[in-house]
Each structure stands twice: as structure tokens, then as C-alpha cells.
N, C-alpha and C. Protein backbone atom coordinates (compact mmCIF):
# COMPACT_ATOMS: atom_id res chain seq x y z
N UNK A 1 0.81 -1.19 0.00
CA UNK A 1 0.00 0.00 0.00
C UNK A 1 0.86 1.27 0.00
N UNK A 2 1.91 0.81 0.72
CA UNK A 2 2.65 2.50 1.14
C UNK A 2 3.81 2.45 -0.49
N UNK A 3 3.87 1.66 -1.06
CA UNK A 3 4.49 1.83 -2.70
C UNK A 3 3.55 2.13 -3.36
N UNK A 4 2.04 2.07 -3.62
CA UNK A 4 1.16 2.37 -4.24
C UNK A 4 0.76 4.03 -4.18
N UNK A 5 0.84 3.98 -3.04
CA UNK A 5 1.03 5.88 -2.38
C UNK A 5 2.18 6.66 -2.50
N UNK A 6 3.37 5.75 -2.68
CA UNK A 6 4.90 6.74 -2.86
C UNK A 6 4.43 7.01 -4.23
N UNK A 7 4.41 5.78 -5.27
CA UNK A 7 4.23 6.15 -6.46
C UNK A 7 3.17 7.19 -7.11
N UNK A 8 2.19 7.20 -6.93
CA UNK A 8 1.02 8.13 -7.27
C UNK A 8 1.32 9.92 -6.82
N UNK A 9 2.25 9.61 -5.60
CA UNK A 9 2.74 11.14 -5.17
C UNK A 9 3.86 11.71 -6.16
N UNK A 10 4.84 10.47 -5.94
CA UNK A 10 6.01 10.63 -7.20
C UNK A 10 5.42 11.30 -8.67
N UNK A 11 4.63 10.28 -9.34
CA UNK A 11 3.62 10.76 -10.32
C UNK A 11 3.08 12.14 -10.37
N UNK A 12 2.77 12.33 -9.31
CA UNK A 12 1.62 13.94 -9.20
C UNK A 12 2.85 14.80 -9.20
N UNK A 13 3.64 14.65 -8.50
CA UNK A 13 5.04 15.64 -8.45
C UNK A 13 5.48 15.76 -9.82
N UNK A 14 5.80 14.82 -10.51
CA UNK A 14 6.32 15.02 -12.00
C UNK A 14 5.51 15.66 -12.81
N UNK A 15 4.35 15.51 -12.74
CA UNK A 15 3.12 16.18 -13.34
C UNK A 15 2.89 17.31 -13.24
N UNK A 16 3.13 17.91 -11.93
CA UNK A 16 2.68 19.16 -11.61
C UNK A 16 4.45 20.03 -12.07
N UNK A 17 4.94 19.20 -11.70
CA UNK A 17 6.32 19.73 -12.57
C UNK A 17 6.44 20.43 -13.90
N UNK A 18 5.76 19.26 -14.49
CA UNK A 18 5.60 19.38 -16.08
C UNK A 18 4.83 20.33 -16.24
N UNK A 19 3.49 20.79 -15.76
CA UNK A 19 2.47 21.63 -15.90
C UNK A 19 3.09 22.93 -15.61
N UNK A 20 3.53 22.91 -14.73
CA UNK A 20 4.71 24.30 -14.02
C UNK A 20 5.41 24.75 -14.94
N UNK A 21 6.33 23.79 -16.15
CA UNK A 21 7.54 24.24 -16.55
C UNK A 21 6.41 24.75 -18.13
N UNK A 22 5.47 24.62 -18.40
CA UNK A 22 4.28 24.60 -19.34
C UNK A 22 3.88 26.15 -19.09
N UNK A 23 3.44 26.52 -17.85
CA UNK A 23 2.89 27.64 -17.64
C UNK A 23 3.93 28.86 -17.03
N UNK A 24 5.14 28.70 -17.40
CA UNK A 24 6.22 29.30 -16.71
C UNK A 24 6.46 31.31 -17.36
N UNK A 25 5.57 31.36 -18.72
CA UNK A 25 5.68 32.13 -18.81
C UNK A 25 4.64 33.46 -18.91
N UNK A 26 3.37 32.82 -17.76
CA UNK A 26 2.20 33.45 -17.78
C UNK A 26 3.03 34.98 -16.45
N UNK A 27 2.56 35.65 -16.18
CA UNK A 27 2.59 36.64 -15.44
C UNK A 27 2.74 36.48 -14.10
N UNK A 28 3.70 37.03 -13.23
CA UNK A 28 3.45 36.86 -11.83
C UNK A 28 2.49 36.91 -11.17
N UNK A 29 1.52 38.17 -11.95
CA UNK A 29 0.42 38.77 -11.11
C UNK A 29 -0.78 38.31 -11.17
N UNK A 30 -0.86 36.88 -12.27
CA UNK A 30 -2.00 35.90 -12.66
C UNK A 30 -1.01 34.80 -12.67
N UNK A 31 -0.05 34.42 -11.97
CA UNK A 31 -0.02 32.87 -11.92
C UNK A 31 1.07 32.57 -10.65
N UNK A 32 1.17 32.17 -10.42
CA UNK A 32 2.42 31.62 -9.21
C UNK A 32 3.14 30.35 -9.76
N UNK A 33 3.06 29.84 -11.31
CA UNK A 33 3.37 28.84 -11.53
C UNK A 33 4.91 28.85 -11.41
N UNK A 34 5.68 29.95 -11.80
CA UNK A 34 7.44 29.84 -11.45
C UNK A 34 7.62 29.45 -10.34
N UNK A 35 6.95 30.05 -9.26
CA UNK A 35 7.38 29.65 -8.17
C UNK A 35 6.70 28.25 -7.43
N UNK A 36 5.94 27.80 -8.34
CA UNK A 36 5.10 26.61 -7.52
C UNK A 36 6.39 25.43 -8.06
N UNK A 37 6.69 26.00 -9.62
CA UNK A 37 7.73 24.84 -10.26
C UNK A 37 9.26 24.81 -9.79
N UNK A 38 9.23 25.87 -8.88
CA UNK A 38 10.82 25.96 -7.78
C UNK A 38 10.03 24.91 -6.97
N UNK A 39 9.02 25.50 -6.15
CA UNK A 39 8.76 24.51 -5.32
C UNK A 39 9.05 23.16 -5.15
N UNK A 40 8.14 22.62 -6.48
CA UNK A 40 7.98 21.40 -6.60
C UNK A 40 9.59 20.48 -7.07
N UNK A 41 10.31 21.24 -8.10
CA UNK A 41 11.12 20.75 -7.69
C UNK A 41 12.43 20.47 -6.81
N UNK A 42 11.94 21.72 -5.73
CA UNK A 42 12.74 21.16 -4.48
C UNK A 42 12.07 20.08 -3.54
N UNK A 43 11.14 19.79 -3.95
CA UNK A 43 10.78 18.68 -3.00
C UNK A 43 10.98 17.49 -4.03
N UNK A 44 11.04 17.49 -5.44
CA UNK A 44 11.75 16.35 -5.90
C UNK A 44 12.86 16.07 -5.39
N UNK A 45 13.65 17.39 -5.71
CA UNK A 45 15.39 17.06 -5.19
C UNK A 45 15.37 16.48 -3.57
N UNK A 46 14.86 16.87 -2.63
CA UNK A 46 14.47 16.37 -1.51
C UNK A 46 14.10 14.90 -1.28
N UNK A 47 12.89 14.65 -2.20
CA UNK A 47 12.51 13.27 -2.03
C UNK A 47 13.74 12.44 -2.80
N UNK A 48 14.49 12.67 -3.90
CA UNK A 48 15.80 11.82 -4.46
C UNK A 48 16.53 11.93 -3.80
N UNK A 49 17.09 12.80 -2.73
CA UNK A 49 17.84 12.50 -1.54
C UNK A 49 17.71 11.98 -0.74
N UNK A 50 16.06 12.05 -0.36
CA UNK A 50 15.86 11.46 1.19
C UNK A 50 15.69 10.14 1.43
N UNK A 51 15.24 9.82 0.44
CA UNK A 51 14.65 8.12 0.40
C UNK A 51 15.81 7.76 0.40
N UNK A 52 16.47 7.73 -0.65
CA UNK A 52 17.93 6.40 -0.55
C UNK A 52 18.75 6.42 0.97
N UNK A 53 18.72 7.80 1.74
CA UNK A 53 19.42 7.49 2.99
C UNK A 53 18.32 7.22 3.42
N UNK A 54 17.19 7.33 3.54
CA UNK A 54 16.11 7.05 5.05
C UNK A 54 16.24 5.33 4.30
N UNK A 55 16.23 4.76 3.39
CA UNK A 55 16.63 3.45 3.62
C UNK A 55 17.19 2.56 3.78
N UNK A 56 18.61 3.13 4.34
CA UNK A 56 19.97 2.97 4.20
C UNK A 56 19.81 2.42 6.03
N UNK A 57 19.26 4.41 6.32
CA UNK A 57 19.51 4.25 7.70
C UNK A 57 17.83 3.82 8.56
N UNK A 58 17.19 2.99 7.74
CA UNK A 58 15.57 2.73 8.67
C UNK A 58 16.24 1.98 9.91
N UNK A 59 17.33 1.60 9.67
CA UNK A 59 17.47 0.78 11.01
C UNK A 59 18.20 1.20 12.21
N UNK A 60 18.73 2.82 12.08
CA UNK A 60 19.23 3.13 13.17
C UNK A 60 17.70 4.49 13.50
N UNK A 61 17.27 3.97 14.20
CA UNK A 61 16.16 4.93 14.83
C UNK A 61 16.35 6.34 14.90
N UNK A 62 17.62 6.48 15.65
CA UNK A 62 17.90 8.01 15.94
C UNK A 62 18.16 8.47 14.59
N UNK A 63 18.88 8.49 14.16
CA UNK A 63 19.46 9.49 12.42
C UNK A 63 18.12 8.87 11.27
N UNK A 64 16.91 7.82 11.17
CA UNK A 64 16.01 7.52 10.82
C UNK A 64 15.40 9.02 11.02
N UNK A 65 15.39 9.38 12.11
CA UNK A 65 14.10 10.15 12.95
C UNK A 65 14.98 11.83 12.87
N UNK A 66 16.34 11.96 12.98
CA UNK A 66 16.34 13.14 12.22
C UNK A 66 16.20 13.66 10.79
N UNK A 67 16.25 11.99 9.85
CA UNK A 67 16.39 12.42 8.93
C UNK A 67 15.14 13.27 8.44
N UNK A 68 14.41 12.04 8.79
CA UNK A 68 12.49 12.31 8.84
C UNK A 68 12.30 13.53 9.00
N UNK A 69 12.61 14.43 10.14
CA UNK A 69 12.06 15.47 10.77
C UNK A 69 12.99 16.70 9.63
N UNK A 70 14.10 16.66 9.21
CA UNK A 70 14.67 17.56 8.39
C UNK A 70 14.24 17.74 7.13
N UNK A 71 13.81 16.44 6.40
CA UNK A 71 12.65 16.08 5.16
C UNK A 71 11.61 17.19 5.14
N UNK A 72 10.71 16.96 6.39
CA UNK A 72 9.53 17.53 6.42
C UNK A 72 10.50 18.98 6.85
N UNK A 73 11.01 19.65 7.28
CA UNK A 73 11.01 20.99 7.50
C UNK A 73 11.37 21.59 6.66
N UNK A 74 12.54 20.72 5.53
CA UNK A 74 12.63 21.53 4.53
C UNK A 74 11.62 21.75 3.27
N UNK A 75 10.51 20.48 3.07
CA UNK A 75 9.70 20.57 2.51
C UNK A 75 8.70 21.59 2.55
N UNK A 76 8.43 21.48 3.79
CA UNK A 76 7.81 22.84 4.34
C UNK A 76 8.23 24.44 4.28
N UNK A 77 9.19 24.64 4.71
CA UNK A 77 9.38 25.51 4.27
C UNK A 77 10.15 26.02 3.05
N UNK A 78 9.96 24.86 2.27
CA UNK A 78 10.23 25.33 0.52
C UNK A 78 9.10 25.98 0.30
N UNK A 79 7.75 25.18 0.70
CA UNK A 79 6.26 25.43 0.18
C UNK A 79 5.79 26.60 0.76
N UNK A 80 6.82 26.92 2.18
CA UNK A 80 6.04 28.46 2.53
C UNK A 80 6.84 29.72 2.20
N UNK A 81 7.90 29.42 2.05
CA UNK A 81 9.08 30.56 1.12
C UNK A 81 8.63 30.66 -0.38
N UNK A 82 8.46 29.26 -1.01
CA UNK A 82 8.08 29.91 -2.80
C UNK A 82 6.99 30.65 -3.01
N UNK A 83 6.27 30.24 -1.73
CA UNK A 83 4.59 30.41 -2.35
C UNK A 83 4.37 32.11 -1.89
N UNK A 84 5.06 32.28 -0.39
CA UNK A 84 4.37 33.51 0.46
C UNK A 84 5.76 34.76 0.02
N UNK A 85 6.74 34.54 0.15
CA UNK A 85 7.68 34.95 -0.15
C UNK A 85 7.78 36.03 -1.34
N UNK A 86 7.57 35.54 -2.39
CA UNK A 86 7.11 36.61 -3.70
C UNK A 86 5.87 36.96 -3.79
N UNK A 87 4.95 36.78 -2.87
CA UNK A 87 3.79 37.31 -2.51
C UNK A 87 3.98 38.83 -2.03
N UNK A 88 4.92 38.55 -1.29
CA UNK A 88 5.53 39.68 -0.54
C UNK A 88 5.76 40.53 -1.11
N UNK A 89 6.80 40.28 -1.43
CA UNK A 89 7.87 40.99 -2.77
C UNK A 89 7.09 41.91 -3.85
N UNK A 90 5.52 41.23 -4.01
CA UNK A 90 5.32 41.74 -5.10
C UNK A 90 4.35 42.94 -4.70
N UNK A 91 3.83 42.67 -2.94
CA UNK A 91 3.12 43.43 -2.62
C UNK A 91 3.63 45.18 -1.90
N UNK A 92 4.98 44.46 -1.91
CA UNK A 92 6.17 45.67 -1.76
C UNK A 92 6.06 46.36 -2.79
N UNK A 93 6.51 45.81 -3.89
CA UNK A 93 6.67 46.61 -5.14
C UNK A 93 5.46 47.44 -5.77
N UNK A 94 4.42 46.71 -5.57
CA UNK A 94 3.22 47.90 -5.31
C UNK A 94 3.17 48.64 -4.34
N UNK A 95 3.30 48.56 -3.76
CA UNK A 95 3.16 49.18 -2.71
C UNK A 95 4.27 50.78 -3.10
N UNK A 96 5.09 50.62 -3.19
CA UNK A 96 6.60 51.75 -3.50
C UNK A 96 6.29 51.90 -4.36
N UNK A 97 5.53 51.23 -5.37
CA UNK A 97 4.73 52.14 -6.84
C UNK A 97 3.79 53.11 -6.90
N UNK A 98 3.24 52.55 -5.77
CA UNK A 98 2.24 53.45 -5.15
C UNK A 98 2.46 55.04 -4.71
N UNK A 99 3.24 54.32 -3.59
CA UNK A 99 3.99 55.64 -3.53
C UNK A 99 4.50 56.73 -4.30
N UNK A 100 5.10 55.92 -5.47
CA UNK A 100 5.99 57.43 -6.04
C UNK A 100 4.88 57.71 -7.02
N UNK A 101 3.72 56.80 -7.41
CA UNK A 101 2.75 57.59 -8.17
C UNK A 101 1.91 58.68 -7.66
N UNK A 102 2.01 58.79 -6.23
CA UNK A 102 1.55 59.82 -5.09
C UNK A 102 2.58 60.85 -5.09
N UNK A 103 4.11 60.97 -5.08
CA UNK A 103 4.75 61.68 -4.94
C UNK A 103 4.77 62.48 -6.37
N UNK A 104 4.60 61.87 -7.58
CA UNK A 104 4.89 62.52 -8.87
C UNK A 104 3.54 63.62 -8.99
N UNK A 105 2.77 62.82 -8.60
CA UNK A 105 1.44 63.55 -8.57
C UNK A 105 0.89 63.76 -10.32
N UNK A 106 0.90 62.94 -10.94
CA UNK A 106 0.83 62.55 -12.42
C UNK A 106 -0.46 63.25 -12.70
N UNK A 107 -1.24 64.41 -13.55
CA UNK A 107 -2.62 64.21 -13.72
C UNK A 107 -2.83 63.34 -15.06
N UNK A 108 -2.05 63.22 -16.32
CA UNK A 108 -1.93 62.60 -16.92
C UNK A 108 -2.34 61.14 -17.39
N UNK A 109 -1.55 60.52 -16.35
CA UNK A 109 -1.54 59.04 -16.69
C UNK A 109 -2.72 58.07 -16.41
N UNK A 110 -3.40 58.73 -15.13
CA UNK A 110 -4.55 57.70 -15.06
C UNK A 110 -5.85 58.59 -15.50
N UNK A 111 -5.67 59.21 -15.85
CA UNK A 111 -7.30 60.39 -16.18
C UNK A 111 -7.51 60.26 -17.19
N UNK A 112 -6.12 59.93 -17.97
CA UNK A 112 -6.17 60.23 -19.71
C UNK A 112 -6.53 61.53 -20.03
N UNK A 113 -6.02 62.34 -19.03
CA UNK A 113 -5.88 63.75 -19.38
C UNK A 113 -4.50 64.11 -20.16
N UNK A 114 -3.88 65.05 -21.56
CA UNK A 114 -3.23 65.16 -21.51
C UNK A 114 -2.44 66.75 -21.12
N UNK A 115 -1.20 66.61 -20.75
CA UNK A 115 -1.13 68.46 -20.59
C UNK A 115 0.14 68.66 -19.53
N UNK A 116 -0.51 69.88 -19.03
CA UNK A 116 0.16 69.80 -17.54
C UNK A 116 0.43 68.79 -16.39
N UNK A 117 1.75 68.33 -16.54
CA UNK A 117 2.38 67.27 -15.71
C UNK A 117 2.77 68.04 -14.29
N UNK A 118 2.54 67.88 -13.36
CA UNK A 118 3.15 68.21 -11.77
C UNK A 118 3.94 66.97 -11.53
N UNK A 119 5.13 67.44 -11.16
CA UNK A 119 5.59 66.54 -10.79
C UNK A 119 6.59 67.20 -9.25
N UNK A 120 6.95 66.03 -8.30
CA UNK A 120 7.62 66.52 -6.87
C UNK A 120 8.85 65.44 -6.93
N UNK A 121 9.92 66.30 -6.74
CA UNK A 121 11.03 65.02 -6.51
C UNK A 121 11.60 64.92 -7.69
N UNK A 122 12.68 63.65 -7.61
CA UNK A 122 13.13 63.58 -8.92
C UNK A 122 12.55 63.71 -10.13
N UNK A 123 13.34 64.50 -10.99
CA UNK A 123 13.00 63.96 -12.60
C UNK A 123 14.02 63.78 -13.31
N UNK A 124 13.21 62.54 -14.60
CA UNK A 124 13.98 62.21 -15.29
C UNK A 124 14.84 63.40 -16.52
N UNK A 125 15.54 63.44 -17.72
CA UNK A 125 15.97 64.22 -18.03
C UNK A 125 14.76 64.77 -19.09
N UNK A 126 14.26 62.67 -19.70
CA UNK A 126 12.71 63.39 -20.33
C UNK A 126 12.06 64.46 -19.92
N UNK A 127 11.42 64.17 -18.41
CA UNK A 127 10.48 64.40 -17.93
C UNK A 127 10.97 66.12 -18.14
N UNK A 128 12.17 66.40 -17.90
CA UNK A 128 12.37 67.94 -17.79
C UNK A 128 12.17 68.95 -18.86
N UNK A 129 12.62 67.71 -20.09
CA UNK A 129 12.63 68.47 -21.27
C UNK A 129 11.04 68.26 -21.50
N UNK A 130 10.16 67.73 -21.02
CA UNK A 130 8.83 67.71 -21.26
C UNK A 130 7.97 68.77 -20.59
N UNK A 131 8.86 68.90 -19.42
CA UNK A 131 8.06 70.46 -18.53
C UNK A 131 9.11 71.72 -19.28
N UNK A 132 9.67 71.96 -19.39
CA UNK A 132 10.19 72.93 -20.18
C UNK A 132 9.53 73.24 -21.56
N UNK A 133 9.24 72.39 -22.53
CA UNK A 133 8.40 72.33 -23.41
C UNK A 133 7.14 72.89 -23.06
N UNK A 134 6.60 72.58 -22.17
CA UNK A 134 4.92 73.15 -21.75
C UNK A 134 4.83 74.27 -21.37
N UNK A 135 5.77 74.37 -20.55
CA UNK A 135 6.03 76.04 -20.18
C UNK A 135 6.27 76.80 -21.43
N UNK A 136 7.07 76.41 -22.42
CA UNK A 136 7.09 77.44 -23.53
C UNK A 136 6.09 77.68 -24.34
N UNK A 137 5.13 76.22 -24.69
CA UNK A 137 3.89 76.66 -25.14
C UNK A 137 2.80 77.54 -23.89
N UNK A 138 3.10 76.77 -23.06
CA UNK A 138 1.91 77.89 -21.98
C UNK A 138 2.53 79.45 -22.12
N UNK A 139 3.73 79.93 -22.51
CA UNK A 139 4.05 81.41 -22.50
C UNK A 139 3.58 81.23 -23.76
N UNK A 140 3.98 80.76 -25.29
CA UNK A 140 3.27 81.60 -26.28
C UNK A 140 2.22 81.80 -26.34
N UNK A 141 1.26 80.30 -25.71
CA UNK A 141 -0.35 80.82 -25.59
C UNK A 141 -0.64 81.98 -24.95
N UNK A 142 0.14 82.10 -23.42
CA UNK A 142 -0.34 83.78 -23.05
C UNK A 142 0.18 85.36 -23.91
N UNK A 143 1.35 84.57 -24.82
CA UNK A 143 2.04 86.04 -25.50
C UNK A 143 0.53 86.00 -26.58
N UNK A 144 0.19 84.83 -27.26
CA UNK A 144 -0.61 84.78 -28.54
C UNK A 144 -2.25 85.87 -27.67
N UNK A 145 -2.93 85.32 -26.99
CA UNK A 145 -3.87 85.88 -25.90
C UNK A 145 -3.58 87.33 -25.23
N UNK A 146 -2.93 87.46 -24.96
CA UNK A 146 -1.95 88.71 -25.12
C UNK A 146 -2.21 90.17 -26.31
N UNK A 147 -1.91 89.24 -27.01
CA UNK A 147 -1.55 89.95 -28.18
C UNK A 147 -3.63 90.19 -28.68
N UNK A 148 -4.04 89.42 -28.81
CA UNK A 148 -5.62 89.56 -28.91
C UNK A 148 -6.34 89.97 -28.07
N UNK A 149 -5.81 90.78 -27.09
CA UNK A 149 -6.26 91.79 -25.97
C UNK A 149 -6.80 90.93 -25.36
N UNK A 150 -6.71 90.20 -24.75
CA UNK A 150 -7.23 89.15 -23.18
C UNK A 150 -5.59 89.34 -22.56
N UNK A 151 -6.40 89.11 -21.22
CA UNK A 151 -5.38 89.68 -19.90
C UNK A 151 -5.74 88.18 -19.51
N UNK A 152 -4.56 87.44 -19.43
CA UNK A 152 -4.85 85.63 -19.20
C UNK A 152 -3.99 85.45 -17.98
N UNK A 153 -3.08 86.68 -17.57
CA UNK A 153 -2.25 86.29 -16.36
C UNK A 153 -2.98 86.18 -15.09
N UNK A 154 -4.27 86.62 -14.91
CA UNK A 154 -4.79 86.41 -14.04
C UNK A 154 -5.88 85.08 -14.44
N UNK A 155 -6.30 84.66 -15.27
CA UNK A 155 -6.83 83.20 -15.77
C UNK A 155 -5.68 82.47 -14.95
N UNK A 156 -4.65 82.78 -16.06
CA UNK A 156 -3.87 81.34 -15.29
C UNK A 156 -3.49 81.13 -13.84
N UNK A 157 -3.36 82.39 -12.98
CA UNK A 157 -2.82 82.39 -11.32
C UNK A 157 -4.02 82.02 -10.86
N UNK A 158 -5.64 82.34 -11.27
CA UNK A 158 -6.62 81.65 -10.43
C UNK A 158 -6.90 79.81 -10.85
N UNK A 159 -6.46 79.15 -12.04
CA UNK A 159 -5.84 78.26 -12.09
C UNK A 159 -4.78 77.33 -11.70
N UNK A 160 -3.95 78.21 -11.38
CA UNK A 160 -2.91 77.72 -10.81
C UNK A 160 -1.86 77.31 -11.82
N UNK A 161 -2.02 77.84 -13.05
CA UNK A 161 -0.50 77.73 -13.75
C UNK A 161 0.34 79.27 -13.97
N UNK A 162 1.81 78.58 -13.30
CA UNK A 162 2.41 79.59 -13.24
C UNK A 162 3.62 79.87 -14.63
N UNK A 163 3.30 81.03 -15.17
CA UNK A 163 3.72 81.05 -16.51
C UNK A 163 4.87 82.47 -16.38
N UNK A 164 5.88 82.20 -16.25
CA UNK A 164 7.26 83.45 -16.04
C UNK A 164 6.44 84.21 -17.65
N UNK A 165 7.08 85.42 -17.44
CA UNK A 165 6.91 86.72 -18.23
C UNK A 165 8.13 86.24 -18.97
N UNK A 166 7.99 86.47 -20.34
CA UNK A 166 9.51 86.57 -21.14
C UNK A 166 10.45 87.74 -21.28
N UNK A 167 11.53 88.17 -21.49
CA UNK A 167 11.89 89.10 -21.61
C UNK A 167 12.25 89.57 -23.25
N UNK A 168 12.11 90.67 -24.01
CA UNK A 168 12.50 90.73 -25.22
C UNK A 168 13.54 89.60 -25.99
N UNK A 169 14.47 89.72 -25.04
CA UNK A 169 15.60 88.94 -25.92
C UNK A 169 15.43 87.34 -25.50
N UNK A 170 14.03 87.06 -24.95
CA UNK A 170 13.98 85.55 -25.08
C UNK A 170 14.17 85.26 -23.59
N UNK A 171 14.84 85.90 -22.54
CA UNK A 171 15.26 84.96 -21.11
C UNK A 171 14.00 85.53 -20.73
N UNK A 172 13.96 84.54 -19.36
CA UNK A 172 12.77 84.11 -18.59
C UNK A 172 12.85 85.01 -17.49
N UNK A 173 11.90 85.59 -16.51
CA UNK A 173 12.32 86.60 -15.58
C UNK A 173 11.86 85.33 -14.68
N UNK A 174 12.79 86.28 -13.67
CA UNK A 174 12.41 85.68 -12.28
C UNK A 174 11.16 85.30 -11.48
């Protein structure tokens, strides 16, 4: 009975192996199969180690009975490191995504608004040459508005975009 049960487990292990190494390239965030197929085959490598000594040594009780007990702990905690472990990891990484999508303060990206970017904190060199760009169209729009007799500097300060005055020869005032 207890070969009828090694085998069918052996079996399911190879199987779920196979299925693992099958689905290995679906998404972290819809599958856990990479890490179920670490799993599984550390408890192969485990069970091809353990058996040939646990039958070597069934007859000395004591090293029988540590071997036993080291089997199961490492099995165990293969299955609770692959599984919970990048669970973690991944809930970190949202998490600090989170974050700096709070710190950038994007109106852009999730509104599908396009335009005026706020951003706090670092920027990239894009990102700079992309706010520099806006600012120069937001001054010609106020020089163009301007020029068609609308007074837009007070539009934009009760808005809240702040648009420097140009100076003749092109520099930006203070």
C-alpha cells in the first residue's frame, strides 16, 4: 500500500512539474506557476535524496528520525518561502509604486488627461525636457492671448499655472 502511495505522489510531483515548466511564462500577477515549479522541484530534489538514505539508515532509529524530521522541515518551508515569499515581494513593489505615483502627482496618466504634468522630486531628463516644453507653449499661448487683448495672467494664477513673463531677448524673468 505505502508503494502504491509513494508512487502516485512521485507521479503527481512530476506532473505538476511538467504543468509548471508549461505555464512558466504566464505573469506573476496571474499565476504563481514559477514559483510553484521551484517549489515542486525542491521537494523532488528532496525526495531523491531522502529516500535512498532514510533506507539505508531505517534501522538506526535516531538518524532515521532526524532524517524524517529535516525532510519535512525543509519541505515545508520550501512550500512556505516559494509560495508567500514573492507574494511579498510583489506586494512591496506595489506598494513603493504606489507611492511614487503619489509623490509625482501625475494628472496625466490615469485620467487620460493630456497636458500639464506636476511633478515633486526627482526627474527624469525626459520628464524635464517635457516640462520645459509646456512652459514654452503655456508662454506663447499667453504672448498669442496677449496679443488679442485678453489679460490671461490672471486666468492662469486663479488656475494655478504659473507662466514666467519673457523678456525681449527671449530669457525668462524671475
Amino acid at each position: 500500500m505505502v508503494s502504491i502511495f509513494a508512487a502516485i505522489n512521485i507521479l503527481t510531483l512530476i506532473a505538476a512539474n511538467v504543468q509548471a515548466f508549461r505555464a512558466r511564462q504566464i505573469s506573476d500577477e496571474f499565476s504563481e506557476s514559477k514559483w510553484i515549479g521551484i517549489c515542486l522541484a525542491s521537494i523532488l530534489q528532496a525526495i531523491i535524496i531522502a529516500v535512498p538514505v532514510a533506507v539505508v539508515t531505517r534501522d538506526q532509529p535516531t538518524v532515521f528520525n532526524i532524517l524524517i524530521s529535516a525532510f519535512l522541515f525543509i519541505i515545508s518551508m520550501t512550500v512556505q518561502a516559494t509560495i508567500f515569499i514573492p507574494k511579498y515581494m510583489l506586494a512591496r513593489k506595489k506598494a513603493k509604486a504606489k507611492l511614487r505615483g503619489q509623490e509625482s502627482g501625475s494628472l496625466g496618466s490615469s485620467s487620460g488627461i493630456s497636458g500639464i504634468r506636476i511633478t515633486r522630486g526627482f526627474q527624469t531628463p525626459a520628464q524635464k525636457l517635457q516640462e520645459k516644453q509646456q512652459k514654452e507653449k503655456m508662454v506663447a499661448l499667453q504672448a498669442i492671448l496677449n496679443e488679442k487683448g485678453l489679460d490671461v495672467t490672471s486666468i492662469f494664477d486663479e488656475v494655478g499655472i504659473d507662466v514666467s513673463e519673457t523678456n525681449k531677448d527671449g530669457a525668462e524673468e524671475n
